[in-house]
PDB file of N, CA and C in Angstrom:
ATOM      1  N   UNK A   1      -8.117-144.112  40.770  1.00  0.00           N
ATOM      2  CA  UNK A   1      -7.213-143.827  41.861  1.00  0.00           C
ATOM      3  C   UNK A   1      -7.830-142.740  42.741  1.00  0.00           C
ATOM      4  N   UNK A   2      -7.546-142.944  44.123  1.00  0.00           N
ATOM      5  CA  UNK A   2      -8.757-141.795  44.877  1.00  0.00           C
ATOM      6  C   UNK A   2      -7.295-140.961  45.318  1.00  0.00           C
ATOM      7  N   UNK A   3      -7.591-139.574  45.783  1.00  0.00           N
ATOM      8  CA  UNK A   3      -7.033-139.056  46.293  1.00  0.00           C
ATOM      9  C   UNK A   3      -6.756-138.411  47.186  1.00  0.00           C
ATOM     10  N   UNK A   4      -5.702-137.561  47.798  1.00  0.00           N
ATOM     11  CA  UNK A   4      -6.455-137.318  49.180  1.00  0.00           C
ATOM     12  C   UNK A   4      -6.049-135.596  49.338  1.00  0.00           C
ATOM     13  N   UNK A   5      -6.486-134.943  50.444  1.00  0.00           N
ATOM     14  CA  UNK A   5      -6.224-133.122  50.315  1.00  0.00           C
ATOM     15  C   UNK A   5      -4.999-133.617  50.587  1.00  0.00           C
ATOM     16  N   UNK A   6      -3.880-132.373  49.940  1.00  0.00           N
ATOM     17  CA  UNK A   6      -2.366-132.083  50.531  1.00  0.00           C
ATOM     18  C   UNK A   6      -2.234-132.201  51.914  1.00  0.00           C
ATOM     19  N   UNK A   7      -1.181-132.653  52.240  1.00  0.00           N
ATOM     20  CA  UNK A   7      -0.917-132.143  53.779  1.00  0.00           C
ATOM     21  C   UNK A   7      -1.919-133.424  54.907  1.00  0.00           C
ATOM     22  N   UNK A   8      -2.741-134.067  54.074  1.00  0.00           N
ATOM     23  CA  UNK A   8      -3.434-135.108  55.157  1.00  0.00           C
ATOM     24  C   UNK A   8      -2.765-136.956  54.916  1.00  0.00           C
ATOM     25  N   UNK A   9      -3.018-137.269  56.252  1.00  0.00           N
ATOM     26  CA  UNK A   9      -2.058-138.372  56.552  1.00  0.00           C
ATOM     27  C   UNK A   9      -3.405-139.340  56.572  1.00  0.00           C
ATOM     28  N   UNK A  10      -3.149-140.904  55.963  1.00  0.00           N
ATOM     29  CA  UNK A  10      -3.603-142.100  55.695  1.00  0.00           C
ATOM     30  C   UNK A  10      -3.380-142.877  57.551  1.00  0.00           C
ATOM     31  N   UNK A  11      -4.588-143.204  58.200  1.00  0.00           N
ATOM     32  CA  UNK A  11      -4.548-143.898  58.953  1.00  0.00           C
ATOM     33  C   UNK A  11      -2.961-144.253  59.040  1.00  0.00           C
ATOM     34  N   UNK A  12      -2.362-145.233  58.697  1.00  0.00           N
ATOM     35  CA  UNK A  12      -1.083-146.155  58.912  1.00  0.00           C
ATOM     36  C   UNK A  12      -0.224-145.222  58.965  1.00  0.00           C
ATOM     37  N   UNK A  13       0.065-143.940  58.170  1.00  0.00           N
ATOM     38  CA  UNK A  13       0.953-142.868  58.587  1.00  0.00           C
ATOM     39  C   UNK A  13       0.777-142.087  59.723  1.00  0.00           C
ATOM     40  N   UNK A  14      -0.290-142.006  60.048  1.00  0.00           N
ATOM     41  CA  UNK A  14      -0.242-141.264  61.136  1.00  0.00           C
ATOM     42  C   UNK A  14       0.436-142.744  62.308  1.00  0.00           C
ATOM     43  N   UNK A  15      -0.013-143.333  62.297  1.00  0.00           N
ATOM     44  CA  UNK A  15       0.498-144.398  63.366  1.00  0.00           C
ATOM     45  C   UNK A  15       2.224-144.736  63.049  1.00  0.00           C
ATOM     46  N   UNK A  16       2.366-144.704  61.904  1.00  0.00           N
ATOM     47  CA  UNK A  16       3.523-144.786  61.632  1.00  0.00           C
ATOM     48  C   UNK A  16       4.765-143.305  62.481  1.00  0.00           C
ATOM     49  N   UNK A  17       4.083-142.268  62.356  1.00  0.00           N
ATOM     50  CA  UNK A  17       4.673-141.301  62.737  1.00  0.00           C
ATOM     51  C   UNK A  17       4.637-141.496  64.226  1.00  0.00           C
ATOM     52  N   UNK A  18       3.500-141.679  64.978  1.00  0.00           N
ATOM     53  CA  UNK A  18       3.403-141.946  65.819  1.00  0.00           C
ATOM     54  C   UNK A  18       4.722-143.079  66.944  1.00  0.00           C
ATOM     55  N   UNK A  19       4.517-144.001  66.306  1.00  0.00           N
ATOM     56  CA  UNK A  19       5.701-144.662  66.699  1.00  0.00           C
ATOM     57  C   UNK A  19       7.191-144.309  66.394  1.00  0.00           C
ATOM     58  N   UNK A  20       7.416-143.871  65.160  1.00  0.00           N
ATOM     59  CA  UNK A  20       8.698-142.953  65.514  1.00  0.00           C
ATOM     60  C   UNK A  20       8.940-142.017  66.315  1.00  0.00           C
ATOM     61  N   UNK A  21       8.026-141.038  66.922  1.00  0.00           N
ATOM     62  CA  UNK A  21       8.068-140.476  67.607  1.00  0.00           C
ATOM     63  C   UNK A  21       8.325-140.400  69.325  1.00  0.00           C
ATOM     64  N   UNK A  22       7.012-141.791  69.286  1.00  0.00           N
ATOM     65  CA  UNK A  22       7.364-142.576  70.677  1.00  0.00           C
ATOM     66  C   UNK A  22       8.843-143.157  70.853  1.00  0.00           C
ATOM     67  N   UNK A  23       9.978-143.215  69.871  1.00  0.00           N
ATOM     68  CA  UNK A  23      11.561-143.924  69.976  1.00  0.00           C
ATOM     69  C   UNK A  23      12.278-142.795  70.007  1.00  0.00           C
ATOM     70  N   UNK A  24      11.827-141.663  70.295  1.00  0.00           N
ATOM     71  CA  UNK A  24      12.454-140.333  70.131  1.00  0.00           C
ATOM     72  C   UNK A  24      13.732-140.803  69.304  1.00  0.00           C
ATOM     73  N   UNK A  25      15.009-139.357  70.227  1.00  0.00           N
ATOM     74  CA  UNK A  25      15.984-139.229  70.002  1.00  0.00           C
ATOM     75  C   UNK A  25      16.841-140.971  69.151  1.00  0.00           C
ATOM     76  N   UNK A  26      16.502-141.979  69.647  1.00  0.00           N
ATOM     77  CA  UNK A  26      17.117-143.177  68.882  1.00  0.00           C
ATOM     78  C   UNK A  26      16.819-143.817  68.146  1.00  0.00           C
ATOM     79  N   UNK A  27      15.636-142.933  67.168  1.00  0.00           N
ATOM     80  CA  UNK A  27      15.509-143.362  65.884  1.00  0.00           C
ATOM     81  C   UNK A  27      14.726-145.081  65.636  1.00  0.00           C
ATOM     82  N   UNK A  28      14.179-145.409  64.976  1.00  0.00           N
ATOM     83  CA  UNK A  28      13.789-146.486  64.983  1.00  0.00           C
ATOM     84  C   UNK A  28      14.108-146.948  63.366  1.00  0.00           C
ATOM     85  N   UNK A  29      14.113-148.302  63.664  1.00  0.00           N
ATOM     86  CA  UNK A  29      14.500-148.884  62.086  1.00  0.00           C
ATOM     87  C   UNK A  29      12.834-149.925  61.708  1.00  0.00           C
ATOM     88  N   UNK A  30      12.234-150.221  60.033  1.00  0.00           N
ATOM     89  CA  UNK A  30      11.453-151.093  60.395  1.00  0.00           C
ATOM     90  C   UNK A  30      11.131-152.040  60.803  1.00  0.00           C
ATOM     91  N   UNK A  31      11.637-152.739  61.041  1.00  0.00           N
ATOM     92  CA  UNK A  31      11.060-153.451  61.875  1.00  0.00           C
ATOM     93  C   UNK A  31      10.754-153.448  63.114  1.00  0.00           C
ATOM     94  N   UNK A  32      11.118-152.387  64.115  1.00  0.00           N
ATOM     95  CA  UNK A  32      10.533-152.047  65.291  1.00  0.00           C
ATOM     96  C   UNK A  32       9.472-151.323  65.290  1.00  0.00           C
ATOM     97  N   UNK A  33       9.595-150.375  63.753  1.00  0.00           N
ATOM     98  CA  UNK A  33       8.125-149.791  63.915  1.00  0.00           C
ATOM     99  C   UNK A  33       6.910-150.918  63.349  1.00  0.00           C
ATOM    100  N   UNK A  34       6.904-151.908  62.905  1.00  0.00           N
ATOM    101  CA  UNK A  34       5.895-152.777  62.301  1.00  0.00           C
ATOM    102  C   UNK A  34       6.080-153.708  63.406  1.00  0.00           C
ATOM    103  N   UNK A  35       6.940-153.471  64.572  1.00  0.00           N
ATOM    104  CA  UNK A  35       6.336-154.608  65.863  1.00  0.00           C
ATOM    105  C   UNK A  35       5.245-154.089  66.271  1.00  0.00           C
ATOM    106  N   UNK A  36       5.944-152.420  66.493  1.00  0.00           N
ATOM    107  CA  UNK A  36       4.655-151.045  67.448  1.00  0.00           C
ATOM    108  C   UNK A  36       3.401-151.176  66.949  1.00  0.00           C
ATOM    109  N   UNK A  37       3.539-150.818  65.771  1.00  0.00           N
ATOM    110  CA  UNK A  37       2.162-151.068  64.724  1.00  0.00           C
ATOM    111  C   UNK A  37       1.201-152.630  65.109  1.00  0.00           C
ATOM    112  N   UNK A  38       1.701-153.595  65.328  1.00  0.00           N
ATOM    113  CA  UNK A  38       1.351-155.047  65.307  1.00  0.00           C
ATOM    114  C   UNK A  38       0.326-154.764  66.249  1.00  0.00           C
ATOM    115  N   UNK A  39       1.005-153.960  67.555  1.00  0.00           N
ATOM    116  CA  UNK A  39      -0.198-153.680  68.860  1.00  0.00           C
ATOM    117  C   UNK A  39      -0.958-152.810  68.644  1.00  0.00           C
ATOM    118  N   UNK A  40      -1.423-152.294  67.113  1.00  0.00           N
ATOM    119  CA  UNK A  40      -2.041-151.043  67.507  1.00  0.00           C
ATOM    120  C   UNK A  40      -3.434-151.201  66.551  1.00  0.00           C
ATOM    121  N   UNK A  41      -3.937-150.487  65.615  1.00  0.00           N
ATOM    122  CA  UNK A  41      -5.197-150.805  65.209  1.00  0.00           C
ATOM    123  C   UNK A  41      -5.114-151.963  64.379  1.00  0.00           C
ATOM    124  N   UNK A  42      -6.263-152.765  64.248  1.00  0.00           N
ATOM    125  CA  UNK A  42      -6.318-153.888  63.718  1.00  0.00           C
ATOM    126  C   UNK A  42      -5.946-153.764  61.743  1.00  0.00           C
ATOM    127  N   UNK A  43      -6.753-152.919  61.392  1.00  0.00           N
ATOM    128  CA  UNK A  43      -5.872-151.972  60.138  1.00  0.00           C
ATOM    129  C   UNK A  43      -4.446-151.671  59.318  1.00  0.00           C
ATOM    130  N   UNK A  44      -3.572-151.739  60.797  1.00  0.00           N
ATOM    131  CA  UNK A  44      -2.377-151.319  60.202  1.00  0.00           C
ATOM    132  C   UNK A  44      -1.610-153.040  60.700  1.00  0.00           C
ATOM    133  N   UNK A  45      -1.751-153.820  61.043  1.00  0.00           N
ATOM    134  CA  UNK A  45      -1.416-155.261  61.613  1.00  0.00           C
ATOM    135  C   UNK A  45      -1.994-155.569  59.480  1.00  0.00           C
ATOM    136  N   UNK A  46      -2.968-155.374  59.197  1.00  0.00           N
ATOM    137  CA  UNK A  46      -2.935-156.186  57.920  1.00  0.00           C
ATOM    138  C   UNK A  46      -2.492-155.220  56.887  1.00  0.00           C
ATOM    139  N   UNK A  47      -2.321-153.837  56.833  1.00  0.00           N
ATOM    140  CA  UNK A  47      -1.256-152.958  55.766  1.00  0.00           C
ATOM    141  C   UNK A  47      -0.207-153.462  55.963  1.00  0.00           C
ATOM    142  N   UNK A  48       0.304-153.740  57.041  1.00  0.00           N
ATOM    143  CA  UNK A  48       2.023-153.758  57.314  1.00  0.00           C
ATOM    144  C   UNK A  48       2.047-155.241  57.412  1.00  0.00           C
ATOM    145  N   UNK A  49       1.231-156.484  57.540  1.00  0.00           N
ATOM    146  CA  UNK A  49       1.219-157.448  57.146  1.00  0.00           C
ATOM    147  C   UNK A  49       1.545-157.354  55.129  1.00  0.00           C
ATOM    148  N   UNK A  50       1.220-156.565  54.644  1.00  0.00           N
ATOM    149  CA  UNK A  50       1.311-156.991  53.318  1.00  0.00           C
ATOM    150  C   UNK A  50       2.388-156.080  52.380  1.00  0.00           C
ATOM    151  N   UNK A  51       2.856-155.605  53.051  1.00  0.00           N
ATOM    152  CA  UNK A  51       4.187-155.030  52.834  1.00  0.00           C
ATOM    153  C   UNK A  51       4.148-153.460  52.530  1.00  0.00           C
ATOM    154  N   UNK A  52       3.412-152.932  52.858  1.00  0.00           N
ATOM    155  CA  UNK A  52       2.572-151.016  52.842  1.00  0.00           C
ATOM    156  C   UNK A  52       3.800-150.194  53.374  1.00  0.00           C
ATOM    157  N   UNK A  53       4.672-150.877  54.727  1.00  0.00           N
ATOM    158  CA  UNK A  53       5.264-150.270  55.876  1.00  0.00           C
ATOM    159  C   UNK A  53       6.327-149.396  54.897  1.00  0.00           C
ATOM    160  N   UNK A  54       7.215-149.427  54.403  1.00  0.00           N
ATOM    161  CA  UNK A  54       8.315-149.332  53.702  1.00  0.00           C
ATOM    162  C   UNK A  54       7.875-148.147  52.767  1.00  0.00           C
ATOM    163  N   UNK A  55       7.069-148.475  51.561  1.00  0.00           N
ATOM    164  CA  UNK A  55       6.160-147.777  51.019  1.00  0.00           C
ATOM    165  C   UNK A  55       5.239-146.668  51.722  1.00  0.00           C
ATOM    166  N   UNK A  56       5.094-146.789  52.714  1.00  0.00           N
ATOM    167  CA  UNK A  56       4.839-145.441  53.909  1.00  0.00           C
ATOM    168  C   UNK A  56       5.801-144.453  54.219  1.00  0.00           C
ATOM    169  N   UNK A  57       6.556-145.510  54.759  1.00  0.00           N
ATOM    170  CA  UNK A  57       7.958-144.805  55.627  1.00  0.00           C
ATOM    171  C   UNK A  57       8.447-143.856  54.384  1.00  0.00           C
ATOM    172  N   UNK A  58       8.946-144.408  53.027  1.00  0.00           N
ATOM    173  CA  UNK A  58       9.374-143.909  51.959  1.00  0.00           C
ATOM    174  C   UNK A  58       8.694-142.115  51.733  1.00  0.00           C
ATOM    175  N   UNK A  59       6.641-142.696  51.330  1.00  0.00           N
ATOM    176  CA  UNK A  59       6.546-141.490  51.114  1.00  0.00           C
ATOM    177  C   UNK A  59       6.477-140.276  52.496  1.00  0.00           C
ATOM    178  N   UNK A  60       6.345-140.888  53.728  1.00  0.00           N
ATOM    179  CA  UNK A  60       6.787-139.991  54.600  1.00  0.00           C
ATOM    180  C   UNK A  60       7.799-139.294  54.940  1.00  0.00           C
ATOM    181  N   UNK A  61       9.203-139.922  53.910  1.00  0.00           N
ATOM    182  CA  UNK A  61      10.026-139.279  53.895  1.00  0.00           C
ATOM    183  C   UNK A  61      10.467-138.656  53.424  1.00  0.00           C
ATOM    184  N   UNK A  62       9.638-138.416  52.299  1.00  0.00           N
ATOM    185  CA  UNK A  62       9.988-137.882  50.618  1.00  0.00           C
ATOM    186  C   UNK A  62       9.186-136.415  51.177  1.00  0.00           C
ATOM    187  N   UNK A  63       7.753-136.140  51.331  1.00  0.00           N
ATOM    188  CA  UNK A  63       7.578-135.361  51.872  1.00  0.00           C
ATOM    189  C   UNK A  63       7.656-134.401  53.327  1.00  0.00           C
ATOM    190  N   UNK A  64       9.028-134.709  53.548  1.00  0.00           N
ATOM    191  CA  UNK A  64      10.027-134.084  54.702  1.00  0.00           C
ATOM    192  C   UNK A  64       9.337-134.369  56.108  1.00  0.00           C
ATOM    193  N   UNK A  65       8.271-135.489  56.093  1.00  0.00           N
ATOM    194  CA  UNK A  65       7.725-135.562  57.760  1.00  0.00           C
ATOM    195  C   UNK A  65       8.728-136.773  58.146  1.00  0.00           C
ATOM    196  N   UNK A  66       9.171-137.352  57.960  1.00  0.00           N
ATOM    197  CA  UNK A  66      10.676-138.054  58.467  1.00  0.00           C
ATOM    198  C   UNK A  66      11.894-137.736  57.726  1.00  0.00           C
ATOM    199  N   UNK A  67      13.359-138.205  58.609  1.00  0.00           N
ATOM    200  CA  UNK A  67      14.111-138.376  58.091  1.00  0.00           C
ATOM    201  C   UNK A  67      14.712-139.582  58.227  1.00  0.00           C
ATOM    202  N   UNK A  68      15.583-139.884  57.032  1.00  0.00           N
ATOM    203  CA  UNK A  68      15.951-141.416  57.601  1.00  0.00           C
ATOM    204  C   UNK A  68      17.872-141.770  57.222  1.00  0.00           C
ATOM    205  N   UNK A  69      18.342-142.348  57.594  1.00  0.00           N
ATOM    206  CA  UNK A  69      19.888-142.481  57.601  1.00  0.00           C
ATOM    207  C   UNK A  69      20.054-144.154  57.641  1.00  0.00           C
ATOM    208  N   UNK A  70      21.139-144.566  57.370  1.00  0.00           N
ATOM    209  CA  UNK A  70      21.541-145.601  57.303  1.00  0.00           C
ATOM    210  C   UNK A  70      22.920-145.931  58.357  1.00  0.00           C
ATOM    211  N   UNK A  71      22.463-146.979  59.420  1.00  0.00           N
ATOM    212  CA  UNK A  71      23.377-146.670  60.257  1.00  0.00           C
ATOM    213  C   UNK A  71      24.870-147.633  59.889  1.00  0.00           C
ATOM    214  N   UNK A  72      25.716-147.109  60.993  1.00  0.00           N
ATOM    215  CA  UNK A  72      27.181-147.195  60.728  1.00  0.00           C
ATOM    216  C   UNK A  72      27.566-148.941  60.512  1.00  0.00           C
ATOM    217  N   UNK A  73      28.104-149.471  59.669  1.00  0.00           N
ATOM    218  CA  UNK A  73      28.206-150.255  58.926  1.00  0.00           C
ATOM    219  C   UNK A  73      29.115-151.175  59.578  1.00  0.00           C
ATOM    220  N   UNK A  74      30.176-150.277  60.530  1.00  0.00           N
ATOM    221  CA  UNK A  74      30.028-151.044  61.618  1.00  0.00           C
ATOM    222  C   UNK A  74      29.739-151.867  63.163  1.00  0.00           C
ATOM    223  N   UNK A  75      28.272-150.739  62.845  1.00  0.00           N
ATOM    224  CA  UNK A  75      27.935-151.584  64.246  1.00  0.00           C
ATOM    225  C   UNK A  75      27.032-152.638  63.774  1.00  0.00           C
ATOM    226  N   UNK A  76      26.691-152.744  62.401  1.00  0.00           N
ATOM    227  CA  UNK A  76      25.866-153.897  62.280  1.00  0.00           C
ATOM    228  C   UNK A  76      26.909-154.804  62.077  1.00  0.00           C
ATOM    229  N   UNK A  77      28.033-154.792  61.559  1.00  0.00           N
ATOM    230  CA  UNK A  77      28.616-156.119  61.065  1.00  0.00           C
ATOM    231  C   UNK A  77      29.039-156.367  62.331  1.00  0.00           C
ATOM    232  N   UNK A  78      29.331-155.714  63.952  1.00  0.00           N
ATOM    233  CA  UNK A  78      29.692-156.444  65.392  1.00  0.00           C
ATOM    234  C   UNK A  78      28.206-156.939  65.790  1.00  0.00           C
ATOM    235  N   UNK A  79      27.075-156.549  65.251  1.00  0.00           N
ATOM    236  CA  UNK A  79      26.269-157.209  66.045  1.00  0.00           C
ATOM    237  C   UNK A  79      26.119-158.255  65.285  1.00  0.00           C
ATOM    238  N   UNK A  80      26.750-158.614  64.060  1.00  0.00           N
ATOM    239  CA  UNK A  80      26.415-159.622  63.065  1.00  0.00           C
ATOM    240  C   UNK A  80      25.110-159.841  62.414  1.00  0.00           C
ATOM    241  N   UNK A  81      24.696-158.522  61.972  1.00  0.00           N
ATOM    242  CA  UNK A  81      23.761-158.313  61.176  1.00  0.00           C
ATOM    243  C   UNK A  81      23.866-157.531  60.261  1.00  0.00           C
ATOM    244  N   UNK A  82      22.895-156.996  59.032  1.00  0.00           N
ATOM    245  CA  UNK A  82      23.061-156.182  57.844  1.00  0.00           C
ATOM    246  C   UNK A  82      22.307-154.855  58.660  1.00  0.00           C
ATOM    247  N   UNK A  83      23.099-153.868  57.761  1.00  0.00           N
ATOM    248  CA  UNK A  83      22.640-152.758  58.713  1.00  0.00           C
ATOM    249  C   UNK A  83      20.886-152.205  57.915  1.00  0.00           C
ATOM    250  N   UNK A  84      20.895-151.127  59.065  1.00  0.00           N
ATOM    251  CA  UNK A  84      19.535-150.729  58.971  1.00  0.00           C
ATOM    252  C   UNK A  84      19.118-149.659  58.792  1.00  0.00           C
ATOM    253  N   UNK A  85      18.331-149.292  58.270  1.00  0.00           N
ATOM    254  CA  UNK A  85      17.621-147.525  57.833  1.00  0.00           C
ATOM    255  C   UNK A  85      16.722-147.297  59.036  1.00  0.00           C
ATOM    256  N   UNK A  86      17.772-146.339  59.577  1.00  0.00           N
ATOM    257  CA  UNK A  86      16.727-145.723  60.927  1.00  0.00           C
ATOM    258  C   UNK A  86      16.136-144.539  60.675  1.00  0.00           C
ATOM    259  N   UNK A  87      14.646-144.228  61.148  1.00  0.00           N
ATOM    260  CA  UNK A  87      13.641-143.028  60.918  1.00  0.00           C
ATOM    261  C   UNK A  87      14.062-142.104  62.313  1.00  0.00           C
ATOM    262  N   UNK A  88      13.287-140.919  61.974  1.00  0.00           N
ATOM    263  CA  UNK A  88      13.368-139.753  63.208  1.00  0.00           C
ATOM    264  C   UNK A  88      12.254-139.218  62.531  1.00  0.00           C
ATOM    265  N   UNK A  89      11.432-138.801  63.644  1.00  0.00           N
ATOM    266  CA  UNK A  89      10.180-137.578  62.881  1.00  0.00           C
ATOM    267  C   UNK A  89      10.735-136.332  62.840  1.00  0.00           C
ATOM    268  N   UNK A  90      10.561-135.483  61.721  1.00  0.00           N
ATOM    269  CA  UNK A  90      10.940-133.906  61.475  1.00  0.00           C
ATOM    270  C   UNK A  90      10.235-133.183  62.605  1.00  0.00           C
ATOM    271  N   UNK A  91      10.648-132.008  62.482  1.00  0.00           N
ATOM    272  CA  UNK A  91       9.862-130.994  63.124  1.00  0.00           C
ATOM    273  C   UNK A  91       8.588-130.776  62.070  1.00  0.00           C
ATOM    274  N   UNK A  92       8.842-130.841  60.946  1.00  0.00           N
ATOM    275  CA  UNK A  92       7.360-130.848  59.826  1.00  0.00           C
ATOM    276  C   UNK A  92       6.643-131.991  60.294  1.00  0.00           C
ATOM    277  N   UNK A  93       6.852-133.173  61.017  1.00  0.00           N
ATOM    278  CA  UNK A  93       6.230-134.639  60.868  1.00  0.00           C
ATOM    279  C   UNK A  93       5.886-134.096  62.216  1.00  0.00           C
ATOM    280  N   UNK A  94       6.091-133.376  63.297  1.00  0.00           N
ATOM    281  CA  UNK A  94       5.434-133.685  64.485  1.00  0.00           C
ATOM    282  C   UNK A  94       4.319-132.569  64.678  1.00  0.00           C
ATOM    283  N   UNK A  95       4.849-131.653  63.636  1.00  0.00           N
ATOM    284  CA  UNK A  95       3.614-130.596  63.630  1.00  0.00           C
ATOM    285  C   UNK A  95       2.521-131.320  62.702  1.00  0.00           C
ATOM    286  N   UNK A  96       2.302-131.920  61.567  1.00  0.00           N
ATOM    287  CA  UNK A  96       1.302-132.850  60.795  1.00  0.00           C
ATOM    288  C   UNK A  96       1.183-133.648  61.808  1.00  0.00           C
ATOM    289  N   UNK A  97       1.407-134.575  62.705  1.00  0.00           N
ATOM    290  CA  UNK A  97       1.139-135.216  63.516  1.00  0.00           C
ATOM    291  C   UNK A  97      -0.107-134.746  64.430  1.00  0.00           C
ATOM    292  N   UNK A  98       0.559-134.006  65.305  1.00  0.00           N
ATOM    293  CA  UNK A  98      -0.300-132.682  66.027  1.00  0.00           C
ATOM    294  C   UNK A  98      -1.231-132.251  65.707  1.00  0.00           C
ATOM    295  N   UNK A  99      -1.544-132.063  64.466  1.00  0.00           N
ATOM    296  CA  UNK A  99      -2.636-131.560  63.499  1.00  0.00           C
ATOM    297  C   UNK A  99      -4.044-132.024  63.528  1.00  0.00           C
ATOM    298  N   UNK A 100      -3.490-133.748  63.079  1.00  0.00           N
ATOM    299  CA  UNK A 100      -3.790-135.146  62.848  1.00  0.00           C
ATOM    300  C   UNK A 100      -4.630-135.393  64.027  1.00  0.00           C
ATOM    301  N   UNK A 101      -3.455-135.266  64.954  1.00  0.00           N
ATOM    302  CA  UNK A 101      -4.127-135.851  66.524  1.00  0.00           C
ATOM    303  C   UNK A 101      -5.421-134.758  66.904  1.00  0.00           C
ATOM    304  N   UNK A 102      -5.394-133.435  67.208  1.00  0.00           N
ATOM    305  CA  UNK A 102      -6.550-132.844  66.935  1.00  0.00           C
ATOM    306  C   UNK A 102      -7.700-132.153  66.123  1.00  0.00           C
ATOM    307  N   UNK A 103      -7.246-133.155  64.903  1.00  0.00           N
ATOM    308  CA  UNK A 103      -8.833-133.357  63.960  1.00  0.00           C
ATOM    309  C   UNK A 103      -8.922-134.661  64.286  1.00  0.00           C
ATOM    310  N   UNK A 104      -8.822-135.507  64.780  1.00  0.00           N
ATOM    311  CA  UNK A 104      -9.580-136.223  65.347  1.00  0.00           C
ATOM    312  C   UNK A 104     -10.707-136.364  66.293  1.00  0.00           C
ATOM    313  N   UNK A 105     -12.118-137.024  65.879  1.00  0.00           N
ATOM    314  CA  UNK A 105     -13.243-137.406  66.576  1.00  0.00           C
ATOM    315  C   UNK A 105     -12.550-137.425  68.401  1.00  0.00           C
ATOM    316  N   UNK A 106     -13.152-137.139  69.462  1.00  0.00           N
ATOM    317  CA  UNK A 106     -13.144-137.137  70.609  1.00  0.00           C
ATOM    318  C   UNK A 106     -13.591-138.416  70.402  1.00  0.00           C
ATOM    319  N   UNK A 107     -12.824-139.415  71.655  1.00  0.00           N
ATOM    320  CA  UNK A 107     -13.349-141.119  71.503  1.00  0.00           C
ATOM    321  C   UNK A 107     -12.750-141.624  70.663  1.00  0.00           C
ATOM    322  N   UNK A 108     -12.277-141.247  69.390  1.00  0.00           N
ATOM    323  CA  UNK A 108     -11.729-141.969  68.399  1.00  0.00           C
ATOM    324  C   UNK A 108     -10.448-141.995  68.698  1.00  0.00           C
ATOM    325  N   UNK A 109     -10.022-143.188  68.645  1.00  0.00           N
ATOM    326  CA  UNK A 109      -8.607-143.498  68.487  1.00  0.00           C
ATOM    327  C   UNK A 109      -7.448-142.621  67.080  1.00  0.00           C
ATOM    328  N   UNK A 110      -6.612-142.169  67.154  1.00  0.00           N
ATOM    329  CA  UNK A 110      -6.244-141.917  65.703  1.00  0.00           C
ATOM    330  C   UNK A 110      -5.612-143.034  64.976  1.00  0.00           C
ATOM    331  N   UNK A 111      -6.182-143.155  63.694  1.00  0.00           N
ATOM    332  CA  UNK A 111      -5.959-144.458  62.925  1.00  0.00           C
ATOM    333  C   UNK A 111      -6.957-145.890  63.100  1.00  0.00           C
ATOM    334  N   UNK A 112      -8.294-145.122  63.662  1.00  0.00           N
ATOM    335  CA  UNK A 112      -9.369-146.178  63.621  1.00  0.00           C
ATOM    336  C   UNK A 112     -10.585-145.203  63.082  1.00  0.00           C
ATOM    337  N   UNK A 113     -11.441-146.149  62.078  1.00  0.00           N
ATOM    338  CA  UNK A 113     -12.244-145.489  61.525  1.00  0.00           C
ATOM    339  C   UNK A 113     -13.453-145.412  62.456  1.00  0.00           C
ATOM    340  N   UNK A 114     -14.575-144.412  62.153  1.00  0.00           N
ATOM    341  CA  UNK A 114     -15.575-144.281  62.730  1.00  0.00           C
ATOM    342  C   UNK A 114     -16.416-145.234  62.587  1.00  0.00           C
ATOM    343  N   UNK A 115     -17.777-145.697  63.754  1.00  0.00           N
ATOM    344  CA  UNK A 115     -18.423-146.881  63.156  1.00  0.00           C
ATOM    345  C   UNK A 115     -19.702-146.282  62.247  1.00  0.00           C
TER     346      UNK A 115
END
């Protein structure tokens, strides 16, 4: 099992944070963040193709860089759907974010590896 320093984010989390962030204030549920993701590095289109997303979101939330809620029970049953676990990035998740974004390579995308 490899491991990684405290405090550092896996390609797909950082993108993951990323897109919660981009939904600000209205929270996003998954499946809007694994649409965002779909357009973004070719990487996280086959993690979140194989079911990673959830298992991300989870440990991003466990270690306080999201939070997540379950929304009101009845606005899903008027839209006639099952309701949904919506994310928000912490103030801890946008400062690791921030971090993230400048240790990154100049040129490099964040969440694409170097060639």
């Amino acid at each position: 099992m490899a491991y990684r320093k405290p405090g550092t984010l896996l390609p797909l989390e950082a993108e993951i944070l990323s897109a919660v962030a981009a939904r600000g204030d209205s929270g996003a549920h998954g499946f809007v963040i694994a649409q965002d993701l779909a357009g973004g590095a070719e990487s996280s289109k086959a993690l979140v193709g194989h079911g990673t997303l959830y298992k991300a979101l989870d440990r991003l939330r466990t270690r306080g860089l999201l939070n997540a809620e379950w929304e009101d029970s009845a606005a899903a049953e008027q839209a006639g759907r099952p309701r949904r676990r919506l994310y928000w990035i912490t103030a801890a998740g946008a400062t690791v974010l921030r971090e993230a974004r400048s240790a990154a390579k100049p040129g490099l995308r964040l969440g694409e590896a170097p060639a």
